[in-house]
Protein backbone atom coordinates (compact mmCIF):
# COMPACT_ATOMS: atom_id res chain seq x y z
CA UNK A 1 -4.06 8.78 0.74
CA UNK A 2 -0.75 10.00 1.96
CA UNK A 3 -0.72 11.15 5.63
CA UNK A 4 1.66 13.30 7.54
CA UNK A 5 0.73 12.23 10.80
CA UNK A 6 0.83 8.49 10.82
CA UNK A 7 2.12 5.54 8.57
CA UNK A 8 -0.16 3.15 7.06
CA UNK A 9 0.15 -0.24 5.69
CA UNK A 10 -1.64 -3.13 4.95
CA UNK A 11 0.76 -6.38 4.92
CA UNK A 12 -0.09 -9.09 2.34
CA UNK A 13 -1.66 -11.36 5.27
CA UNK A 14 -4.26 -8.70 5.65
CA UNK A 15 -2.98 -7.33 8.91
CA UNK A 16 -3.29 -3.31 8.95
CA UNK A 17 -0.14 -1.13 10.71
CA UNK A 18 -1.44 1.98 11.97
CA UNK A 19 1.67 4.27 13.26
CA UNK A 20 1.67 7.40 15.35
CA UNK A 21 4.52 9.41 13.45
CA UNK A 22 5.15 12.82 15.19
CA UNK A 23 8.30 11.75 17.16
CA UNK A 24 9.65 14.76 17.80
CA UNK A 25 6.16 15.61 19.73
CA UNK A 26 6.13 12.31 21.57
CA UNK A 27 2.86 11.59 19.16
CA UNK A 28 1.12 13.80 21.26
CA UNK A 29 -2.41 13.63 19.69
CA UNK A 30 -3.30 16.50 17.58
CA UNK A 31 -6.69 17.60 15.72
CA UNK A 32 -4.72 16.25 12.54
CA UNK A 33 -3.27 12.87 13.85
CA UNK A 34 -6.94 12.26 15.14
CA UNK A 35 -8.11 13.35 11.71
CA UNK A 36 -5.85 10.96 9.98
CA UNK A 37 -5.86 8.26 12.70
CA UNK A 38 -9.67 8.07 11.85
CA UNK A 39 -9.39 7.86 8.05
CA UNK A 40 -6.88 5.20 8.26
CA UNK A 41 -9.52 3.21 10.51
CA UNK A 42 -12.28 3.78 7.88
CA UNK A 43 -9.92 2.65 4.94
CA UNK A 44 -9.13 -0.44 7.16
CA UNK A 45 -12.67 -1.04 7.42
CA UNK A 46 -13.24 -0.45 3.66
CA UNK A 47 -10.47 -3.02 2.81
CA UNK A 48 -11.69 -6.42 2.70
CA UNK A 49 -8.49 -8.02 2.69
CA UNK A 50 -7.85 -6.32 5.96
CA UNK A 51 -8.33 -9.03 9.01
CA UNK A 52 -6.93 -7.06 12.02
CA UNK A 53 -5.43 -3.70 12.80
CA UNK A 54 -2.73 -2.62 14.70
CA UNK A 55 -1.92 0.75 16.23
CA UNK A 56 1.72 1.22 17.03
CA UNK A 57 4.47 3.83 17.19
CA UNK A 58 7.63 5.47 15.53
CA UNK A 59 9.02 6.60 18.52
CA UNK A 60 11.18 4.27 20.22
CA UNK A 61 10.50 4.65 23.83
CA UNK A 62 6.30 5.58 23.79
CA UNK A 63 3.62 5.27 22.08
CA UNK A 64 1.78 8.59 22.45
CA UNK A 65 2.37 11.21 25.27
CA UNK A 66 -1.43 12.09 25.49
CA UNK A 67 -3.21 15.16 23.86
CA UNK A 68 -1.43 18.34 22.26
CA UNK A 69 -2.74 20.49 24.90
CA UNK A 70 -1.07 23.61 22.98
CA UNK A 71 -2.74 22.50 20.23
CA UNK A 72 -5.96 22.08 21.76
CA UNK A 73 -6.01 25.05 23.76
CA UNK A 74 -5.94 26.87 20.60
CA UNK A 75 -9.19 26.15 20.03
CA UNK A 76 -10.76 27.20 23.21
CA UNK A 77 -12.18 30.49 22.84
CA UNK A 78 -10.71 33.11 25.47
CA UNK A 79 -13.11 35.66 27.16
């Protein structure tokens, strides 16, 4: 599956690279990263050649600046 979220990879010696890619957001996690980040875990799961999984970043100074509250807020229903 090709993502637009995160990067995934599985390296010959079975070890799975899971990577936040939205650095111009920080990563902040959105509804889609989630999305993706969890079918990435459920093809790691499905691949037997996979022996561990790692969750890392593009961004060179963090890893994720917490939840997309714009995002998020979206969905909240306004009264």
């Amino acid at each position: 599956m090709d993502y637009e979220t995160i990067l995934y990879d599985v390296a010959d010696s079975g070890v799975a690279t899971i990577a936040f890619n939205q650095p111009d957001t920080r990563n902040a996690l959105s509804a889609e990263l989630l999305g993706e980040l969890i079918d990435a875990l459920q093809s790691a799961k499905a691949d037997d050649s996979v022996r561990c999984v790692v969750l890392a970043s593009s961004h060179e100074k963090v890893w994720s600046s917490g939840a997309n509250l714009a995002g998020f807020g979206a969905d909240v229903p306004r009264s």
